[in-house]
N, C-alpha and C. Protein backbone atom coordinates (compact mmCIF):
# COMPACT_ATOMS: atom_id res chain seq x y z
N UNK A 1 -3.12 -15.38 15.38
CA UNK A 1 -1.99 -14.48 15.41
C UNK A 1 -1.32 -14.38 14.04
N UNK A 2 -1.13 -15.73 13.38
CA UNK A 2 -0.50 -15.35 11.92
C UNK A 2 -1.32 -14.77 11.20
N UNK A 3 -2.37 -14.73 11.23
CA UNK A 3 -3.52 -14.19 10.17
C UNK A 3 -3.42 -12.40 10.35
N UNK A 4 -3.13 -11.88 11.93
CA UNK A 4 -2.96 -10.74 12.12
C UNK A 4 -1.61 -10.35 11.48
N UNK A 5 -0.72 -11.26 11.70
CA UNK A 5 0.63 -11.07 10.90
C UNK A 5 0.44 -10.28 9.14
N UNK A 6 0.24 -11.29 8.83
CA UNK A 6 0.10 -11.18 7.33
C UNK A 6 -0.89 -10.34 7.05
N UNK A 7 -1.93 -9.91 7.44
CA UNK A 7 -2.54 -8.11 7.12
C UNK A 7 -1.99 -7.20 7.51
N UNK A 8 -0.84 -7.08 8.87
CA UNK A 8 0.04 -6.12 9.24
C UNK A 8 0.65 -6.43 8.14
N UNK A 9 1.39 -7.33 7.75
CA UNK A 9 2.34 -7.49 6.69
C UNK A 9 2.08 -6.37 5.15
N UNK A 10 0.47 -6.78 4.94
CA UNK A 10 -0.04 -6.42 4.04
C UNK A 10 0.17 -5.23 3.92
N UNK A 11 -0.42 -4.52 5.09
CA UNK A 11 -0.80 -2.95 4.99
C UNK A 11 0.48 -2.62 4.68
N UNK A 12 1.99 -2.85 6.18
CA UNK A 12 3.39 -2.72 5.86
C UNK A 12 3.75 -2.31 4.18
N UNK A 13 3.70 -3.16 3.57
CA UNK A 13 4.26 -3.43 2.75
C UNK A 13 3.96 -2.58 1.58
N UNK A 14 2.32 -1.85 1.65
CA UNK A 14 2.15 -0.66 1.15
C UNK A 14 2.20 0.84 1.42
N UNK A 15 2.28 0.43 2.54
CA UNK A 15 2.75 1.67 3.31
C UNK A 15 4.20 2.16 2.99
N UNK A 16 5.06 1.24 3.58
CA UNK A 16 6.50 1.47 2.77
C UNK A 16 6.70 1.70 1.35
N UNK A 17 5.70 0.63 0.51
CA UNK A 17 6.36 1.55 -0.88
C UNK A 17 5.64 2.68 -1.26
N UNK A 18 4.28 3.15 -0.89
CA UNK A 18 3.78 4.35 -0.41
C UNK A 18 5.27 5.24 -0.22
N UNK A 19 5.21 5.56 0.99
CA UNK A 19 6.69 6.70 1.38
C UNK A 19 8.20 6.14 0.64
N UNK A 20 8.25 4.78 -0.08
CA UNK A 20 9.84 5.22 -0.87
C UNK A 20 9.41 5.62 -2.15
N UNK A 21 8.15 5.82 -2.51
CA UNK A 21 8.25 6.72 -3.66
C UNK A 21 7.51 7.70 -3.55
N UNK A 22 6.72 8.06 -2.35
CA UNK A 22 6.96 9.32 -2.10
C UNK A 22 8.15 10.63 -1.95
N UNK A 23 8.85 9.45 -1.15
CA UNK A 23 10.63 10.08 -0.80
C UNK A 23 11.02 10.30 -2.43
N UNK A 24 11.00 9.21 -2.94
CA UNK A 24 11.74 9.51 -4.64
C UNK A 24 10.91 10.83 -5.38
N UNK A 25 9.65 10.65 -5.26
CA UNK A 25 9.17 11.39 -6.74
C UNK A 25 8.96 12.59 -5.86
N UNK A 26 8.49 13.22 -4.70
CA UNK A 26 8.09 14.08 -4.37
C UNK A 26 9.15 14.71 -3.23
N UNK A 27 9.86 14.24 -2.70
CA UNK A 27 10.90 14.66 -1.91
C UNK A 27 12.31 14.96 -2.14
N UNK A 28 12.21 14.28 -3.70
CA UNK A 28 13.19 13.89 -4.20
C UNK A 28 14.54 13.13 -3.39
N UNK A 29 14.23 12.36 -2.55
CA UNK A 29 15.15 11.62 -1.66
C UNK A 29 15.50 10.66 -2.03
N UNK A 30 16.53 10.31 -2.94
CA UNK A 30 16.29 8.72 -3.50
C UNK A 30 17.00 7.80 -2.86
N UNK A 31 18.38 8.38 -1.79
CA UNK A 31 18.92 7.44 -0.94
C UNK A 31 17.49 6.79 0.12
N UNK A 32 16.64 7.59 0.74
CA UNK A 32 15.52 7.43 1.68
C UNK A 32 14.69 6.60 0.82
N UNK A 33 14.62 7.09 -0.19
CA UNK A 33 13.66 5.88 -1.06
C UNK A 33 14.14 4.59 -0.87
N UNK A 34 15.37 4.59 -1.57
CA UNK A 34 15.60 3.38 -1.71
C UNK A 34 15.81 2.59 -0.23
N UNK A 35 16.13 3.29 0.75
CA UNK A 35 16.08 2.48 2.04
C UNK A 35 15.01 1.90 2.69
N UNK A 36 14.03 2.71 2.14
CA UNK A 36 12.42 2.11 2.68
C UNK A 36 12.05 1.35 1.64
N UNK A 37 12.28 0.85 0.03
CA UNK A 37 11.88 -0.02 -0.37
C UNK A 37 12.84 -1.24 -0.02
N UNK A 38 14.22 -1.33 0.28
CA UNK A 38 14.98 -2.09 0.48
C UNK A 38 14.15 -3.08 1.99
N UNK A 39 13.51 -1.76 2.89
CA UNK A 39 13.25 -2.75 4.08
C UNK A 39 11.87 -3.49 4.15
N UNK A 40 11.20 -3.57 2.36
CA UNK A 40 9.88 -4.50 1.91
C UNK A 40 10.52 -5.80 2.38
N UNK A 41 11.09 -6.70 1.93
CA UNK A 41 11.92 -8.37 2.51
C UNK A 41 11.25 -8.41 3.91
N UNK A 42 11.97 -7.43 4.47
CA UNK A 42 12.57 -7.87 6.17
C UNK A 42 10.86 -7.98 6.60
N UNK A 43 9.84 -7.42 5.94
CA UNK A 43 8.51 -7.97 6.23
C UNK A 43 8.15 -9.61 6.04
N UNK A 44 8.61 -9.52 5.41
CA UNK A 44 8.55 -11.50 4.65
C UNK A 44 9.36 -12.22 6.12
N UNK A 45 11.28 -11.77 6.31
CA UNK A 45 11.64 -12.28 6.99
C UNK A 45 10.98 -12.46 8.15
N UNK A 46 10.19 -11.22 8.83
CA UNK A 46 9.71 -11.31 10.02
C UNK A 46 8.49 -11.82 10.33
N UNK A 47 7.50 -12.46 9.12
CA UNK A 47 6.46 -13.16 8.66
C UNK A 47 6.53 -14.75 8.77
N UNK A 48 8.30 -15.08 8.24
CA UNK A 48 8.51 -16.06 8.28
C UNK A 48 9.59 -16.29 9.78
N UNK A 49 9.75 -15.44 10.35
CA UNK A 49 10.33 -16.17 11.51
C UNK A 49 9.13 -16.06 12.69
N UNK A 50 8.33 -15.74 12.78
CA UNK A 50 7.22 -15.42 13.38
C UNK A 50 6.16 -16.66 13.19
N UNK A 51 6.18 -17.30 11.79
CA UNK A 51 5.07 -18.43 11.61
C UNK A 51 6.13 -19.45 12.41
N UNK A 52 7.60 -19.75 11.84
CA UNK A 52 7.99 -20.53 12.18
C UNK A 52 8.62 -20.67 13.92
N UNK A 53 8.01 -19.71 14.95
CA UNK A 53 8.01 -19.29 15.94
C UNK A 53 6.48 -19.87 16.61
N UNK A 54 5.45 -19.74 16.12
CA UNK A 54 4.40 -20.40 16.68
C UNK A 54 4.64 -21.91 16.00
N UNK A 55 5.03 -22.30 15.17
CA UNK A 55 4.73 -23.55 15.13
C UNK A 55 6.17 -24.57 16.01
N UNK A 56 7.09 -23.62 16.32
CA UNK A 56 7.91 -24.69 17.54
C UNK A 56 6.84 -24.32 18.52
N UNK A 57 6.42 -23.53 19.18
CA UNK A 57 5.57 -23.53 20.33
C UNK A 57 4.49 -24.19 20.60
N UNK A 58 4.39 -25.31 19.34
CA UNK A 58 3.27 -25.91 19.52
C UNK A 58 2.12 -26.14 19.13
N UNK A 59 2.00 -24.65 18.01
CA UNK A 59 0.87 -24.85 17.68
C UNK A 59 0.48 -25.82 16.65
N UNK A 60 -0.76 -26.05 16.46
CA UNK A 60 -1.30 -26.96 15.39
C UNK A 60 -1.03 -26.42 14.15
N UNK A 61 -0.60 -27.08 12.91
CA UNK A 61 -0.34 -26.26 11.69
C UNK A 61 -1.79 -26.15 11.24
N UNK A 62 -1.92 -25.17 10.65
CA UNK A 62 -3.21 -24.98 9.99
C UNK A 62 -3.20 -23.86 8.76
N UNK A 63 -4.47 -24.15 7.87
CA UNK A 63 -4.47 -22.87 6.91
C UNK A 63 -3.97 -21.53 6.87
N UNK A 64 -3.99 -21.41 7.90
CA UNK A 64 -3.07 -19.96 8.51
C UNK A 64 -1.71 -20.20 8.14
N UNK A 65 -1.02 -21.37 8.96
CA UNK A 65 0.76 -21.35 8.07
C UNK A 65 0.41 -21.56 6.96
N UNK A 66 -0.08 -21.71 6.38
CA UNK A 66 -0.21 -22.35 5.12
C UNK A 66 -0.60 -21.02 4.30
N UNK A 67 -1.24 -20.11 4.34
CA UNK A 67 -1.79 -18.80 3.81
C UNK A 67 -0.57 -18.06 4.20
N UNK A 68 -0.05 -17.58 5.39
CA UNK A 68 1.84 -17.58 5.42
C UNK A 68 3.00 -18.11 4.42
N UNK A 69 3.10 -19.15 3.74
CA UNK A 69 4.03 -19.35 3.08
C UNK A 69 3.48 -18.49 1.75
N UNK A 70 2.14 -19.31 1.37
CA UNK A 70 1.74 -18.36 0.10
C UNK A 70 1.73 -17.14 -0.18
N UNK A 71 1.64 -16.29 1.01
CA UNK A 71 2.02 -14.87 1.12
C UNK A 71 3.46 -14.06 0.80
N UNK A 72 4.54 -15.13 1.59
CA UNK A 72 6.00 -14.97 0.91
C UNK A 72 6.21 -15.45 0.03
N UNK A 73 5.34 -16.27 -0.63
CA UNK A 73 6.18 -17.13 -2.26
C UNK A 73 5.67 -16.17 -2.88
N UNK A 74 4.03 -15.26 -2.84
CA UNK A 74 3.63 -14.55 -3.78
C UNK A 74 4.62 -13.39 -4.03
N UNK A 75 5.03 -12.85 -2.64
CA UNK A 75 6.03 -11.38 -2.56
C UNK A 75 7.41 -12.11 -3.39
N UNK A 76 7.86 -12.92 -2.99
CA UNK A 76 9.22 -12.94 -3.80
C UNK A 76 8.56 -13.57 -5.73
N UNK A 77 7.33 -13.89 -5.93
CA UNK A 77 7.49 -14.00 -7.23
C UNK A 77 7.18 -12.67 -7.91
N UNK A 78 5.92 -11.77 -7.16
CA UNK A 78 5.61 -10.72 -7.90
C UNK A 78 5.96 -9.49 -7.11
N UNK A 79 6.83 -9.00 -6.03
CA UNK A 79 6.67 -8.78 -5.68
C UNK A 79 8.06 -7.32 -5.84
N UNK A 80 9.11 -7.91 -6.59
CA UNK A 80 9.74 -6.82 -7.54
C UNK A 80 9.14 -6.35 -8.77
N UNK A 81 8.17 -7.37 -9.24
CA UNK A 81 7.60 -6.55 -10.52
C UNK A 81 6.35 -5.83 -9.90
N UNK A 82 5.71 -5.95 -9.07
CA UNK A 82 4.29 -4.40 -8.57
C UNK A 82 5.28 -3.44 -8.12
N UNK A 83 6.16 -3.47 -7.46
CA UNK A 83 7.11 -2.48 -7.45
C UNK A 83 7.39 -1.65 -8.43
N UNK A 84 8.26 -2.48 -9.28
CA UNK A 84 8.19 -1.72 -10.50
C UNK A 84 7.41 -1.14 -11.20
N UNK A 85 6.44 -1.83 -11.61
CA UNK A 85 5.04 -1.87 -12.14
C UNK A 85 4.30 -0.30 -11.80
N UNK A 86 5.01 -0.54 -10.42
CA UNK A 86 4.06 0.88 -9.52
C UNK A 86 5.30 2.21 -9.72
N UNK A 87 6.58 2.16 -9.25
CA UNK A 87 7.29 2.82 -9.91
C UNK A 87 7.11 3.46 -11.06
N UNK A 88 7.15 2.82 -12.04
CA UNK A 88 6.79 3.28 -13.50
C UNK A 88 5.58 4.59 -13.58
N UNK A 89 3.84 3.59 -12.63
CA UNK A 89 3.30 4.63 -12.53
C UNK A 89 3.70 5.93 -11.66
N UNK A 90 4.04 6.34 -10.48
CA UNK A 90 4.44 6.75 -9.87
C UNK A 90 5.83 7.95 -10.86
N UNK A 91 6.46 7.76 -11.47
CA UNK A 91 7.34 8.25 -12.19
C UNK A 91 6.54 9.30 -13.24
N UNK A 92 5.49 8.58 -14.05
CA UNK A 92 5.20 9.32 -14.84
C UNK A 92 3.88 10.52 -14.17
N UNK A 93 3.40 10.02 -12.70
CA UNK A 93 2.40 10.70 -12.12
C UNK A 93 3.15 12.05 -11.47
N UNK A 94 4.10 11.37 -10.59
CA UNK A 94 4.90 12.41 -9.73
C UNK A 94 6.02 12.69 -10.10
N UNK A 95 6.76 12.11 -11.39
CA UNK A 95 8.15 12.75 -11.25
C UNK A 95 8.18 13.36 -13.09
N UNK A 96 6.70 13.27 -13.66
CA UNK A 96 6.77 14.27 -14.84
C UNK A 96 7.52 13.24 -16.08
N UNK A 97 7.34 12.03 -15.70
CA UNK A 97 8.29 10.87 -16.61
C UNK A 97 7.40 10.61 -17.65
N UNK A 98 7.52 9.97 -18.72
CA UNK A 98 6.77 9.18 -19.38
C UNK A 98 5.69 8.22 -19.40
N UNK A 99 4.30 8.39 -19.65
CA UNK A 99 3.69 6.74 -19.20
C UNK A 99 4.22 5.59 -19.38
N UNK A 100 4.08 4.43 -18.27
CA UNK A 100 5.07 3.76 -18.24
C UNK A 100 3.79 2.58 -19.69
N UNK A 101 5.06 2.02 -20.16
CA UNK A 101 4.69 0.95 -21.25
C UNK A 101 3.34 -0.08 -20.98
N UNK A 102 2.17 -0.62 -21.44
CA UNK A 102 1.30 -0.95 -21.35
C UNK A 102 1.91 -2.84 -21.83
N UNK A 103 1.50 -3.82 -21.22
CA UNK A 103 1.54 -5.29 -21.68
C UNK A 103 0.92 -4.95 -22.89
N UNK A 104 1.56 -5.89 -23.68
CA UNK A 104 0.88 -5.73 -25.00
C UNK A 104 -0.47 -6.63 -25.37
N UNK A 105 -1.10 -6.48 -25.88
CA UNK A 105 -2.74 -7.17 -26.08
C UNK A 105 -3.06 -7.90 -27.13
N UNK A 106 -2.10 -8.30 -28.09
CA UNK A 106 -2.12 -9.35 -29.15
C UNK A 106 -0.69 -9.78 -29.53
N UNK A 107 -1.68 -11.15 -30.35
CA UNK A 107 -0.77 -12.03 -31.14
C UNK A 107 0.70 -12.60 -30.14
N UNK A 108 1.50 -12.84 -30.40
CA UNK A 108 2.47 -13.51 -29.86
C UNK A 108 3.19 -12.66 -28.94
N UNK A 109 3.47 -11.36 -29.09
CA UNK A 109 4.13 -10.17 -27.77
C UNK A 109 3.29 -10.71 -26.85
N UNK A 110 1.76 -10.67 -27.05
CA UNK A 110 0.77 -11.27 -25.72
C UNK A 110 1.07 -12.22 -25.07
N UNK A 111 1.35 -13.85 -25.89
CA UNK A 111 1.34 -14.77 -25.25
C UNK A 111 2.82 -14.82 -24.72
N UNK A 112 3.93 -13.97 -25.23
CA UNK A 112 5.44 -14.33 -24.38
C UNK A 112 4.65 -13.26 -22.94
N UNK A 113 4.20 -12.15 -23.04
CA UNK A 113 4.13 -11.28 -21.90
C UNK A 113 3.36 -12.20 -20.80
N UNK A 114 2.39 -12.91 -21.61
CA UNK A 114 1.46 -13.83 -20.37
C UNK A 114 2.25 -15.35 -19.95
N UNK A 115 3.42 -15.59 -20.84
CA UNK A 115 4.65 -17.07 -20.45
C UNK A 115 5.29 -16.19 -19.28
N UNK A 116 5.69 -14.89 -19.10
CA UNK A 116 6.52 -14.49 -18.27
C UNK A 116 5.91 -14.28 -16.64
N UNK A 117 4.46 -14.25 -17.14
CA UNK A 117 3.72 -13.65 -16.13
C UNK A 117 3.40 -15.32 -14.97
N UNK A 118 3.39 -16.57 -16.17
CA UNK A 118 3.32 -17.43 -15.37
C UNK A 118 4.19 -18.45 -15.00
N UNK A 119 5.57 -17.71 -15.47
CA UNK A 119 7.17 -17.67 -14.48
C UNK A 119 7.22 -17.54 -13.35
N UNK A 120 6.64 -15.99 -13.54
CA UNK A 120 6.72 -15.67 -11.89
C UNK A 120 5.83 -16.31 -10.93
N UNK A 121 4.26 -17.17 -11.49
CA UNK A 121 3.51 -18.02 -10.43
C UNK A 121 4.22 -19.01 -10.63
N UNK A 122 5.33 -19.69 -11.37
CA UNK A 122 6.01 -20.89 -11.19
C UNK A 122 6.90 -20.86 -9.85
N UNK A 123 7.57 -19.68 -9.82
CA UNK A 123 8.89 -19.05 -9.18
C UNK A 123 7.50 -18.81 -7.53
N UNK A 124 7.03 -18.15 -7.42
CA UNK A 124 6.29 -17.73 -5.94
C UNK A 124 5.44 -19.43 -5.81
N UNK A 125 4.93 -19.87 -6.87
CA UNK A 125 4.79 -21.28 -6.28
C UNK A 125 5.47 -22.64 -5.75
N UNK A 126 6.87 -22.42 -6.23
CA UNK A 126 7.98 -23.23 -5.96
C UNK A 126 8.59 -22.78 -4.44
N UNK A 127 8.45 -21.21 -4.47
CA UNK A 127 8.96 -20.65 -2.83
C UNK A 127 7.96 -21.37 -1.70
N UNK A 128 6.75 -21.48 -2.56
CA UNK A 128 5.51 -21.37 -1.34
C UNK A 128 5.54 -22.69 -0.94
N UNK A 129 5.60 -23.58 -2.09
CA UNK A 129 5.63 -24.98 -1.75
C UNK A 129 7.11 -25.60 -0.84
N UNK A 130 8.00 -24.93 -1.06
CA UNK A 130 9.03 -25.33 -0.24
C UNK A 130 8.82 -25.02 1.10
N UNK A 131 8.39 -23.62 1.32
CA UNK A 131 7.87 -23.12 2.28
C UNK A 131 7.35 -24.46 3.50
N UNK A 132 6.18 -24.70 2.62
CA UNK A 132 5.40 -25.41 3.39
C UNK A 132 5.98 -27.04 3.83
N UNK A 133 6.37 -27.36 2.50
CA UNK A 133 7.40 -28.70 2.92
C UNK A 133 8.24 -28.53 4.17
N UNK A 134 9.44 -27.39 4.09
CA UNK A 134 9.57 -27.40 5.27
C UNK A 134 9.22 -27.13 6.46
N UNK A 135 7.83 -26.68 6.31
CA UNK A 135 6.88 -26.62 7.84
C UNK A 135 6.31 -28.13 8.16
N UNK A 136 6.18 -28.81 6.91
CA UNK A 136 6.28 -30.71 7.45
C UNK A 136 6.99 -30.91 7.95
N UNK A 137 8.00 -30.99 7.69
CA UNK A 137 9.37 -31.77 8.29
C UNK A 137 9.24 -31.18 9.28
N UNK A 138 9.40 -30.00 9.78
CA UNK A 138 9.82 -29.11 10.86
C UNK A 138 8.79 -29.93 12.31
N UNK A 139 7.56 -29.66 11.55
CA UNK A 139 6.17 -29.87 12.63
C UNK A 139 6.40 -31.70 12.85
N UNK A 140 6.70 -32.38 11.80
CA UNK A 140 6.70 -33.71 12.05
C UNK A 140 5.39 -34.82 11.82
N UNK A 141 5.64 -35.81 12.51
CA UNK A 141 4.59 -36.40 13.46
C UNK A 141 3.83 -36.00 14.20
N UNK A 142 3.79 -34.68 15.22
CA UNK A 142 3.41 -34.58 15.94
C UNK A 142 2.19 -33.84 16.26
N UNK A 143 2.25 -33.12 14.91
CA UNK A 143 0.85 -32.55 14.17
C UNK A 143 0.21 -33.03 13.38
N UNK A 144 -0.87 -32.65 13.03
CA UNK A 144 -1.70 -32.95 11.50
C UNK A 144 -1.50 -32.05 10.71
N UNK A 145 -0.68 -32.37 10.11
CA UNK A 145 0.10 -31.59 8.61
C UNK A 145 -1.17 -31.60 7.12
N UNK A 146 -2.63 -31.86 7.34
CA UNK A 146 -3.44 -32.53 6.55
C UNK A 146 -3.58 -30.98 5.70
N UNK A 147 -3.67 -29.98 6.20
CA UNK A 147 -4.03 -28.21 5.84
C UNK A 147 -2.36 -28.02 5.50
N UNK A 148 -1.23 -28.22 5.77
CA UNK A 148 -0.47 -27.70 4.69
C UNK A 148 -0.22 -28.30 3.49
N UNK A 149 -0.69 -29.76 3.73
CA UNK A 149 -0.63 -30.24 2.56
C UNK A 149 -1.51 -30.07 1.52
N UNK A 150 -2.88 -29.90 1.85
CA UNK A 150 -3.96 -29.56 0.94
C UNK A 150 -3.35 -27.62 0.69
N UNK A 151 -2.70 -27.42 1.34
CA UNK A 151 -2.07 -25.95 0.85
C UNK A 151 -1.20 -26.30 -0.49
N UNK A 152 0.16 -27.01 -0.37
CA UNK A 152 0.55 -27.37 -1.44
C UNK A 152 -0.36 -27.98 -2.48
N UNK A 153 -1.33 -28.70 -2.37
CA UNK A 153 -2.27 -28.99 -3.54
C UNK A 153 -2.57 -28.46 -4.05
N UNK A 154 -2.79 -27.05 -3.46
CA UNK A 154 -4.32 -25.80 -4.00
C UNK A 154 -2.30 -25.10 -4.80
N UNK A 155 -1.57 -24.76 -3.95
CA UNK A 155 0.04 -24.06 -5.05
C UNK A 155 -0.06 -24.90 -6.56
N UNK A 156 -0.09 -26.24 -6.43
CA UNK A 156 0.15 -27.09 -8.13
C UNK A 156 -1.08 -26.43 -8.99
N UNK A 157 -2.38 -26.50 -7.96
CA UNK A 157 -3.57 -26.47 -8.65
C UNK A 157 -3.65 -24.82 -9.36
N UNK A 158 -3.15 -23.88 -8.64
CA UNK A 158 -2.66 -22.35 -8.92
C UNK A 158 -1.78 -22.17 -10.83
N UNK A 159 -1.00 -23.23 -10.23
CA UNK A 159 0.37 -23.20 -11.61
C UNK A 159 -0.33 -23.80 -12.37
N UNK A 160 -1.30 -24.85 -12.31
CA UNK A 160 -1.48 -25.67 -13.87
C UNK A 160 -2.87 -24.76 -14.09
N UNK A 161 -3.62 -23.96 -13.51
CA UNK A 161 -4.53 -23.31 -14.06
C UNK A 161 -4.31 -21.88 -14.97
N UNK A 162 -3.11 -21.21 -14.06
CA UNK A 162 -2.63 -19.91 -14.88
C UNK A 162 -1.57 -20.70 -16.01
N UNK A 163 -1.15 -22.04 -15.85
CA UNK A 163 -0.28 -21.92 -17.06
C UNK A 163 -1.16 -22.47 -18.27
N UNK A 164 -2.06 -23.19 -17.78
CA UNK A 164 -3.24 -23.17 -19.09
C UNK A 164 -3.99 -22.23 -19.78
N UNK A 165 -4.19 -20.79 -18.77
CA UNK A 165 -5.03 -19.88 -19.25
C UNK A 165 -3.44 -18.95 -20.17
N UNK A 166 -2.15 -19.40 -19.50
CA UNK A 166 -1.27 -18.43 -20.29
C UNK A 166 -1.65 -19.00 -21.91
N UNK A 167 -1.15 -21.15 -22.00
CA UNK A 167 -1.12 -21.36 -23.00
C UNK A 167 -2.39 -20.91 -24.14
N UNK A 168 -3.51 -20.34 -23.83
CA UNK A 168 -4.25 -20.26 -24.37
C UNK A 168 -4.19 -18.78 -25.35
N UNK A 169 -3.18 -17.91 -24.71
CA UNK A 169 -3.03 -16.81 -25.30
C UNK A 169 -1.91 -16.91 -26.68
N UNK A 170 -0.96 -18.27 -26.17
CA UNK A 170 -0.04 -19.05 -27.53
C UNK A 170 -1.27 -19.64 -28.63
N UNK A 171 -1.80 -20.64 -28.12
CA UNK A 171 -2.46 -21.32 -28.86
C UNK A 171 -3.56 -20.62 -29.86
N UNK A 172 -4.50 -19.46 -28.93
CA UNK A 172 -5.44 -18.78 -29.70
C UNK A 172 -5.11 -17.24 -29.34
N UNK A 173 -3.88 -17.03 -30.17
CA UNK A 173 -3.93 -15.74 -30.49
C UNK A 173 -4.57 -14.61 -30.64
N UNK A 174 -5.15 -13.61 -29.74
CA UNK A 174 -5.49 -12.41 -30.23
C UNK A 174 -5.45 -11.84 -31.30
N UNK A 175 -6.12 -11.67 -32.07
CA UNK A 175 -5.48 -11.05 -33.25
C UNK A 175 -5.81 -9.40 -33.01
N UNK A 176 -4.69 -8.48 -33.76
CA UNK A 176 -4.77 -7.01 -33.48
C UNK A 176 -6.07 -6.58 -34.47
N UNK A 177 -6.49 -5.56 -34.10
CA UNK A 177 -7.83 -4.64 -34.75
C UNK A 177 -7.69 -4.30 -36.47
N UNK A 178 -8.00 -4.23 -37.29
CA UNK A 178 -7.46 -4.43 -39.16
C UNK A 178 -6.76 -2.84 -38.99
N UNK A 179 -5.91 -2.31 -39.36
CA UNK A 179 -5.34 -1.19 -39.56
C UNK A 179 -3.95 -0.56 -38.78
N UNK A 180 -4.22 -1.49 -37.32
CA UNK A 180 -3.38 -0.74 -36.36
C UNK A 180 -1.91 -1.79 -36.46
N UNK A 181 -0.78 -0.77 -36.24
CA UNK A 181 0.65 -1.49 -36.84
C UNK A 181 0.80 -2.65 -35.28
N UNK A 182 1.75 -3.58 -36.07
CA UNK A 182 2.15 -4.49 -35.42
C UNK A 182 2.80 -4.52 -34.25
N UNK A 183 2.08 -4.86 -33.25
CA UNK A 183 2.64 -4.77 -31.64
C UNK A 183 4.06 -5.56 -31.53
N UNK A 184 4.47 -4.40 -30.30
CA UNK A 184 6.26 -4.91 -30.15
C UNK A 184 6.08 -5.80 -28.87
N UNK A 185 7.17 -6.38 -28.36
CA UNK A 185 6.70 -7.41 -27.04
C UNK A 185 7.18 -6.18 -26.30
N UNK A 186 6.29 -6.51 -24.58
CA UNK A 186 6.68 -5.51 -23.45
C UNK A 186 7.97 -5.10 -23.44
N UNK A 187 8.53 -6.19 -23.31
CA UNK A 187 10.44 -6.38 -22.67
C UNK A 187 10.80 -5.16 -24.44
N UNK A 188 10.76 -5.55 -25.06
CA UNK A 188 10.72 -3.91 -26.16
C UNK A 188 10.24 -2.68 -25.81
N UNK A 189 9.24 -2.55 -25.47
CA UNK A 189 8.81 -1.13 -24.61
C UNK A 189 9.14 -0.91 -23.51
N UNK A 190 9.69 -1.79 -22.92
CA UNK A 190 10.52 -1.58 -21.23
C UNK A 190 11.73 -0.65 -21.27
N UNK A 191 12.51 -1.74 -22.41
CA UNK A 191 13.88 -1.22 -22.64
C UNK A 191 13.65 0.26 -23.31
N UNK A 192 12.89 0.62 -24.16
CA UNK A 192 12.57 1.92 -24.67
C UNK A 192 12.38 3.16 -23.66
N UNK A 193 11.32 2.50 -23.10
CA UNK A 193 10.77 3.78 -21.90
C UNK A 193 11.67 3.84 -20.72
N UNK A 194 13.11 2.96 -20.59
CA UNK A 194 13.75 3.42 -18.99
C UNK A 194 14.99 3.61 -20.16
């Protein structure tokens, strides 16, 4: 049942920002927009009162809660920036805007754009792991908690792999192509293009 959850969730969740920027760029509705991206969360909420609904009833915890928390830690770490991300495109497709700003691809703009990027797996891995901690406590003794815990293992194992592949973009710099001028960091082309 949670596994059906979280692909309803899935689809949900594109579906809605599907039609609030449809409503924005093509309907021009931006109160309607913004009410259908506002009600992306209440998917998470109802994800998470729903896991934590089968597991008072009894059930055995398993990879399933455990693929549940990771699902809400991922939405609240990345889950305002694909929004945006998609916005941006969406703006310049349907509402005649500007292309939205590209991550930048060398030297040090790169490696702060790829430190920020593995913020946000710090931030959705810290949700996910709490997540699951409190599905220990919650479940107790009375289950075998052995699958959420190897869940939190595989969350640490997530953060120290993307934050090694970030440090690698500090450490061994990209260097830009001989001729082409010196790249600005994203958060510079963000503020430019909105």
């Amino acid at each position: 049942m949670v596994v059906t959850l979280i692909i309803a969730c899935e689809i949900a969740f594109w579906v809605l920002l599907a039609l609030g920027l449809g409503a924005r760029y093509l309907l021009k509705w931006r109160r309607t927009s913004v009410f259908l991206l506002l009600c992306e969360p209440v998917l998470e909420l109802v994800l998470f009162a729903v896991t934590a609904w089968d597991l008072k009833n009894g059930a055995e915890p398993s990879w399933e809660h455990g693929v549940a928390a990771l699902y809400i830690g991922y939405t609240v770490g990345y889950g305002h920036y694909t929004i945006r991300w998609l916005d941006g495109h969406a703006a310049h497709r349907l509402g005649g805007g500007p292309p939205p700003p590209k991550p930048p691809r060398h030297g040090l703009p790169r490696a702060a754009h790829e430190g920020r990027m593995w913020l946000r797996t710090v931030v959705a891995a810290a949700v996910a792991w709490a997540l699951l901690l409190a599905a220990i406590w919650y479940v107790g003794d009375e289950g075998d908690n052995s699958s959420l815990e190897a869940c939190q293992g595989a969350v640490l194992k997530a953060v120290a792999i993307h934050g090694l592949i970030a440090l690698t973009y500090l450490v061994w710099p990209k260097k830009a192509p001989a001729g082409t001028a010196p790249a600005t960091s994203g958060r510079e082309k963000e503020g430019a293009g909105r």
